[in-house]
Protein backbone atom coordinates (compact mmCIF):
# COMPACT_ATOMS: atom_id res chain seq x y z
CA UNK A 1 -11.06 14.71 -8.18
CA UNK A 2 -14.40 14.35 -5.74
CA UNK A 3 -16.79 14.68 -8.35
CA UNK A 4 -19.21 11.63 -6.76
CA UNK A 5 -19.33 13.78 -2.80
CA UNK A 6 -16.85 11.82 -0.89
CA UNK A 7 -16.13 13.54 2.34
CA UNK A 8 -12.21 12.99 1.72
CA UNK A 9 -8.92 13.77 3.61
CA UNK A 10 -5.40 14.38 2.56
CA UNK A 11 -2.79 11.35 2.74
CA UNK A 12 -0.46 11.95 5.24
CA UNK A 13 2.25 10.15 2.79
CA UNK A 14 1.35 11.33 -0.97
CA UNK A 15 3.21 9.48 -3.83
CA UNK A 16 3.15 8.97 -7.42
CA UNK A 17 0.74 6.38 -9.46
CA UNK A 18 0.81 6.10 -13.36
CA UNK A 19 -1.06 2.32 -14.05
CA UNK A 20 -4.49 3.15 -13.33
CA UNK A 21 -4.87 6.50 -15.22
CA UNK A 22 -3.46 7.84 -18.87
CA UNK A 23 -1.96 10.61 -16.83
CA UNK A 24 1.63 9.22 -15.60
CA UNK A 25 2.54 11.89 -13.76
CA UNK A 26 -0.82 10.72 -10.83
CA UNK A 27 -0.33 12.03 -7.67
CA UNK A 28 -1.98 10.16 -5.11
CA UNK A 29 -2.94 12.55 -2.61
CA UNK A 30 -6.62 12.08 -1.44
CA UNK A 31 -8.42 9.08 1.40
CA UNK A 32 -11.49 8.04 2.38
CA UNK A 33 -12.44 6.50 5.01
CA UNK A 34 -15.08 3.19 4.12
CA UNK A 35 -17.46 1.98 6.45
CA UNK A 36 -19.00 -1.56 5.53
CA UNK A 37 -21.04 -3.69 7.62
CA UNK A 38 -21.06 -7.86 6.90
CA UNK A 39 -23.19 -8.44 9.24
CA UNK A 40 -25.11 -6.79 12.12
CA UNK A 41 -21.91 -8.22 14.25
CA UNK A 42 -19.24 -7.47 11.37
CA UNK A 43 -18.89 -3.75 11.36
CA UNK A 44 -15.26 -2.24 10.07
CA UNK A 45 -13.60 0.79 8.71
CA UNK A 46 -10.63 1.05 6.45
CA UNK A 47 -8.70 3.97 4.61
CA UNK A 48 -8.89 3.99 0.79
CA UNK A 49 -6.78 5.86 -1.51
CA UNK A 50 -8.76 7.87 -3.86
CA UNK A 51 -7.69 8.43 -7.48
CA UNK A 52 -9.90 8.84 -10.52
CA UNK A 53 -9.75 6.16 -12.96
CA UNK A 54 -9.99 5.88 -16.77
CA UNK A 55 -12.82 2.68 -16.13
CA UNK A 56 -16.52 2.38 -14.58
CA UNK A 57 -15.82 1.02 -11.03
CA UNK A 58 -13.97 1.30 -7.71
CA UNK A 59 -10.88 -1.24 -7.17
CA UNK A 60 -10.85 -2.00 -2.79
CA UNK A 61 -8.10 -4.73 -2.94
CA UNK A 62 -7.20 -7.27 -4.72
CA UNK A 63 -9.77 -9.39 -7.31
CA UNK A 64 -11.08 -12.76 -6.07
CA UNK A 65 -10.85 -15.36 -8.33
């Protein structure tokens, strides 16, 4: 599931994920931990599930409008 190098850890609480991949029976079972930077002032982490996906692209939260 790393094929793109991700330095990744395993979730402490694993579950089950079928809407993102044609594979129902997705185990979630991989993080990451994301470092972005806003601004020199803005710096943050946060913990990202990591699944592959059946589409080009990375989903962080929810869409803006």
């Amino acid at each position: 599931m790393n094929d793109i190098g991700l330095n990744t850890h395993n979730h402490l609480h694993p579950y089950h994920l079928g809407w993102v991949h044609k594979d129902a029976s997705l185990k979630v079972t991989k993080q990451y931990k994301l470092k972005f930077v806003i601004c020199a002032k803005f710096i943050n982490e946060v913990v990202v599930d990591v699944v592959p996906l059946d589409i080009c692209g990375f989903i962080l939260a929810n869409p803006y409008l």
